[in-house]
N, C-alpha and C. Protein backbone atom coordinates (compact mmCIF):
# COMPACT_ATOMS: atom_id res chain seq x y z
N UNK A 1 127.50 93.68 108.38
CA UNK A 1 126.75 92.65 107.70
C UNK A 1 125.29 93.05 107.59
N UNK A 2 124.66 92.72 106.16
CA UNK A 2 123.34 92.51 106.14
C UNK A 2 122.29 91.31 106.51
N UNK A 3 121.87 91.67 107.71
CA UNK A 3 121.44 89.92 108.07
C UNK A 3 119.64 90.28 107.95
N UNK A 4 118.92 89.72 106.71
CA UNK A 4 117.54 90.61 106.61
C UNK A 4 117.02 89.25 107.19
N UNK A 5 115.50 89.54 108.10
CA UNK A 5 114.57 88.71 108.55
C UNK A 5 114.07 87.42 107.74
N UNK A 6 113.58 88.04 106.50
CA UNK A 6 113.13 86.80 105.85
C UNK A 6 114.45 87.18 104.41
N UNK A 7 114.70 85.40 104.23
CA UNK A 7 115.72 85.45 103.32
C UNK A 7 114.64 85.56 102.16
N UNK A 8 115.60 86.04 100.67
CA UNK A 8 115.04 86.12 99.47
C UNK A 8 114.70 85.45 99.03
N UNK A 9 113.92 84.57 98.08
CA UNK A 9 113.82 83.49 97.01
C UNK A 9 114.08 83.87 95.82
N UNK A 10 113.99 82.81 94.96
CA UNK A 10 114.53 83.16 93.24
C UNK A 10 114.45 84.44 92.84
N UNK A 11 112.68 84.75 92.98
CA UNK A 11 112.21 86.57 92.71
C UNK A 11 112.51 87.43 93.44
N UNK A 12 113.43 87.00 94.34
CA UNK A 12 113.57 88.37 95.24
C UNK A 12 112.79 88.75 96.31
N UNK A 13 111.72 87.54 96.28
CA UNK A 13 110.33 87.97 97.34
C UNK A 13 110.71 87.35 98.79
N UNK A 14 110.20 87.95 99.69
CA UNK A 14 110.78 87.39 101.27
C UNK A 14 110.24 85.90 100.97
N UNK A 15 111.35 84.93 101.34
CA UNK A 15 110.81 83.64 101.67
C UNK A 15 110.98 82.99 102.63
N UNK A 16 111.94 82.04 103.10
CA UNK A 16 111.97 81.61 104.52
C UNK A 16 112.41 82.38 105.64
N UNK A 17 111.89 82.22 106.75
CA UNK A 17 112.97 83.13 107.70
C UNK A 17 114.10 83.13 108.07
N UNK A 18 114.88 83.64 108.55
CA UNK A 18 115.91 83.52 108.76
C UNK A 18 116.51 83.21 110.09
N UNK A 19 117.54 82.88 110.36
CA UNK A 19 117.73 82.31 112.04
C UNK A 19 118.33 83.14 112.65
N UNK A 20 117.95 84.36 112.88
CA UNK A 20 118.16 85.28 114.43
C UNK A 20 116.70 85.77 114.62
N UNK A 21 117.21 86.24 115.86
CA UNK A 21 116.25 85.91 117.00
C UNK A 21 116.52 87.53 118.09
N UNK A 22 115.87 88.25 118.41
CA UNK A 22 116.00 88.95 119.63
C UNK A 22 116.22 88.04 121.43
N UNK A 23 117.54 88.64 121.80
CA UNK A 23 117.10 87.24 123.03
C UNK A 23 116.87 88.43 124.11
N UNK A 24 116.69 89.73 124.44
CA UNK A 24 116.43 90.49 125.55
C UNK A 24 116.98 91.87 124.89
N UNK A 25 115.87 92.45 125.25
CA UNK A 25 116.01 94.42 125.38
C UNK A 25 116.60 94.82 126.18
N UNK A 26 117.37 95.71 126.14
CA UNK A 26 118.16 96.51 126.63
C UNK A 26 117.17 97.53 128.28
N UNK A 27 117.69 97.61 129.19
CA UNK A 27 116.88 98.36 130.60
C UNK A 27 117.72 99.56 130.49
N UNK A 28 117.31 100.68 129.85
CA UNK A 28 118.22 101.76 129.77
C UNK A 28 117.54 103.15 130.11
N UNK A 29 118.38 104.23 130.98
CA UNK A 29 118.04 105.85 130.53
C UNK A 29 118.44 106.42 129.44
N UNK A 30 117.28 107.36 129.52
CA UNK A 30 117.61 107.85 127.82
C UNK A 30 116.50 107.79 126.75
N UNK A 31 116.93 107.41 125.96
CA UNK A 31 115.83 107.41 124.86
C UNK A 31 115.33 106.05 124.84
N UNK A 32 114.19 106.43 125.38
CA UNK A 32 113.44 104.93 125.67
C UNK A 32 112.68 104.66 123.68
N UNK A 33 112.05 105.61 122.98
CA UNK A 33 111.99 105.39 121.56
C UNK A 33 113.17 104.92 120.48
N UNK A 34 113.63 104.37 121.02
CA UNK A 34 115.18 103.90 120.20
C UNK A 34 115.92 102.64 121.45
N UNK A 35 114.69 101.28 121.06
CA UNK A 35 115.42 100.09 121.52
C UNK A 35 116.77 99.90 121.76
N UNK A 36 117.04 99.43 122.39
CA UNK A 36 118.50 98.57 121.91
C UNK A 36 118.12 97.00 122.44
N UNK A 37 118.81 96.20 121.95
CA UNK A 37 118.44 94.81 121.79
C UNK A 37 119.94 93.85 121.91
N UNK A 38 119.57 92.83 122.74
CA UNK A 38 120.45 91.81 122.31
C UNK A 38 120.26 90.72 121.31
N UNK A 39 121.19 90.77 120.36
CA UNK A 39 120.25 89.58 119.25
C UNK A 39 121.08 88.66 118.87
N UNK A 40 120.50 87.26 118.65
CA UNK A 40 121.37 86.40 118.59
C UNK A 40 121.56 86.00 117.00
N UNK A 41 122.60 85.61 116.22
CA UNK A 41 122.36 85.26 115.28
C UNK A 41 122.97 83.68 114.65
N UNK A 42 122.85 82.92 115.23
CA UNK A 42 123.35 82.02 115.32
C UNK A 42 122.89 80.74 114.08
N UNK A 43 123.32 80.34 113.44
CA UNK A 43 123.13 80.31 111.71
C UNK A 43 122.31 80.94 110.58
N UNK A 44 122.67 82.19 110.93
CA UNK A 44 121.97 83.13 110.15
C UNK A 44 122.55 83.91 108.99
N UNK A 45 121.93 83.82 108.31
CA UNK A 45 122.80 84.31 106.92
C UNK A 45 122.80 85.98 106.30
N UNK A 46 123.74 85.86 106.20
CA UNK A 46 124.15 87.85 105.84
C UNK A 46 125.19 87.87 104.69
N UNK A 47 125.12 89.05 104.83
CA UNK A 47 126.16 89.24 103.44
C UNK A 47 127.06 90.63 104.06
N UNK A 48 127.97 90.52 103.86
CA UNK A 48 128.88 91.52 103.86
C UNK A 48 128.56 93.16 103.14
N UNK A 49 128.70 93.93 104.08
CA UNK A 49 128.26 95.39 103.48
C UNK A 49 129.67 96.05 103.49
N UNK A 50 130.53 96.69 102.49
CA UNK A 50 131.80 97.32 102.37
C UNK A 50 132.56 96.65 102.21
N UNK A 51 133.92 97.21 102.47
CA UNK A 51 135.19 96.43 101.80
C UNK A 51 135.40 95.60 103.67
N UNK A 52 135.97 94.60 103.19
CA UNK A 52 136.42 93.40 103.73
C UNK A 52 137.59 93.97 104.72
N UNK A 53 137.45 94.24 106.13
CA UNK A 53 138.54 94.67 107.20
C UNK A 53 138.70 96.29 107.28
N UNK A 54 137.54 96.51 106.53
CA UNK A 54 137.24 97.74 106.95
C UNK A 54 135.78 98.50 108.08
N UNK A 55 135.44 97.44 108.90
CA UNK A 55 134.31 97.59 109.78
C UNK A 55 134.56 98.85 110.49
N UNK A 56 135.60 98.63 111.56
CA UNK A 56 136.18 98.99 112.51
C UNK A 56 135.90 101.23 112.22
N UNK A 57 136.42 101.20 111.33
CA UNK A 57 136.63 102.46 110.12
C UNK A 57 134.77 102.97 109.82
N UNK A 58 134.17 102.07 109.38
CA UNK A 58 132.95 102.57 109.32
C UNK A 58 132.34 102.89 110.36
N UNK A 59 132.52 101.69 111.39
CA UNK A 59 132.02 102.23 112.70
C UNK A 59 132.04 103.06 113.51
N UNK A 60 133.49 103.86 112.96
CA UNK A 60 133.61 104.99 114.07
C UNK A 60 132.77 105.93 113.32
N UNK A 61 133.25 105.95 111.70
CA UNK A 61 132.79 106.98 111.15
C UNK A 61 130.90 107.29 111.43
N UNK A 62 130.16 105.84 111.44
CA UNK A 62 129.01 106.05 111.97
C UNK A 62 128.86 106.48 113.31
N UNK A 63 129.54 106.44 114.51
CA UNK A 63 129.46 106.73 115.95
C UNK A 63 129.77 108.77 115.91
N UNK A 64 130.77 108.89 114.96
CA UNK A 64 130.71 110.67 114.96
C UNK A 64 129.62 111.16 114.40
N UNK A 65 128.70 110.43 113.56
CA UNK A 65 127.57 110.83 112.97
C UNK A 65 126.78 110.96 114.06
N UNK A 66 126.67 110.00 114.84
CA UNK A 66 125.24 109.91 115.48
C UNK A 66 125.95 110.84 116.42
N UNK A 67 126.85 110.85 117.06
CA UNK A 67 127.37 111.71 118.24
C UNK A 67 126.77 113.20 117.32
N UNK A 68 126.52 114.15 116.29
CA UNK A 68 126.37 115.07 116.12
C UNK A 68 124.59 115.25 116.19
N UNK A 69 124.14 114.26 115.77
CA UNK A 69 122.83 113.90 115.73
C UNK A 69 122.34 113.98 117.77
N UNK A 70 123.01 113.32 118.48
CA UNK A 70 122.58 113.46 120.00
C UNK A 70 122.97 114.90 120.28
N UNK A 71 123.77 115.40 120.14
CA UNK A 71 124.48 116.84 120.16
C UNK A 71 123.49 117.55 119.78
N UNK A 72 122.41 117.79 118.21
CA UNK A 72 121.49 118.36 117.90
C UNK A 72 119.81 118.51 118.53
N UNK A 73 120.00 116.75 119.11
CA UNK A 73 118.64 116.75 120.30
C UNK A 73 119.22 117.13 121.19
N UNK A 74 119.54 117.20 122.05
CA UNK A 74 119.86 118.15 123.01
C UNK A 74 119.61 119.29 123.30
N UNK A 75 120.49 120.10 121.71
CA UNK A 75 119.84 121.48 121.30
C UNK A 75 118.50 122.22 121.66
N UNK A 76 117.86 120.99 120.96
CA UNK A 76 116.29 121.09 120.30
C UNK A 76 115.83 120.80 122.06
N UNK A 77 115.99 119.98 122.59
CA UNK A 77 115.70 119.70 124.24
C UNK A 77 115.68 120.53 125.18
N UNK A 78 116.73 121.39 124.79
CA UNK A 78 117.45 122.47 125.93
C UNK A 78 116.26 123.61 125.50
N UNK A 79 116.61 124.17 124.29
CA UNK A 79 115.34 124.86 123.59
C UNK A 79 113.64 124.63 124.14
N UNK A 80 113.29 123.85 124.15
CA UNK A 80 112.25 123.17 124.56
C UNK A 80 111.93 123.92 125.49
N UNK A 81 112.96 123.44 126.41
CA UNK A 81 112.63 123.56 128.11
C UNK A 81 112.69 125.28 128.33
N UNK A 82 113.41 125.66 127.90
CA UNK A 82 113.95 127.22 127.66
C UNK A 82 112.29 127.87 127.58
N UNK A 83 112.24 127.36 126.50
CA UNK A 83 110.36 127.90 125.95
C UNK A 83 109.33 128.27 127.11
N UNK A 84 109.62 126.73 127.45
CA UNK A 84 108.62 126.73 128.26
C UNK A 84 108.44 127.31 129.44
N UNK A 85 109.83 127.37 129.92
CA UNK A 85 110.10 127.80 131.22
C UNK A 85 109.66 129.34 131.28
């Protein structure tokens, strides 16, 4: 789902806000530059992104993405340290 902050008006321009809310950040190791958040969205309005019962399917397909993307910092990390050392 697309759930944007401020909903659209007639022109398309941000107009009212919308009803979610951050309710607590995530206490994590790791990549402290890349939040994670608990957020509530509780009458908040979105719109559907893709075909209908196909989430599940995108989601993985996005989770092997990023899994190659952490795989590549690492690289670049390991490298780093290598350098320096």
């Amino acid at each position: 789902f697309l759930v944007p902050k401020f909903l659209p008006d007639a022109e398309g321009n941000p107009g009212k806000r919308n009803s979610l809310s951050v309710v607590s950040l995530e206490h994590k190791m790791g990549l402290h530059g890349s939040p994670t958040a608990v957020m509530e969205y509780d009458g908040a309005v979105g719109w559907l992104v893709g075909a209908p019962h196909r989430g599940m399917a995108a989601m993985f397909t996005m989770m092997n993405n990023a899994r190659l993307g952490v795989g590549v910092q690492g690289i670049g990390v390991a490298e780093a340290a290598t350098q320096a050392a």
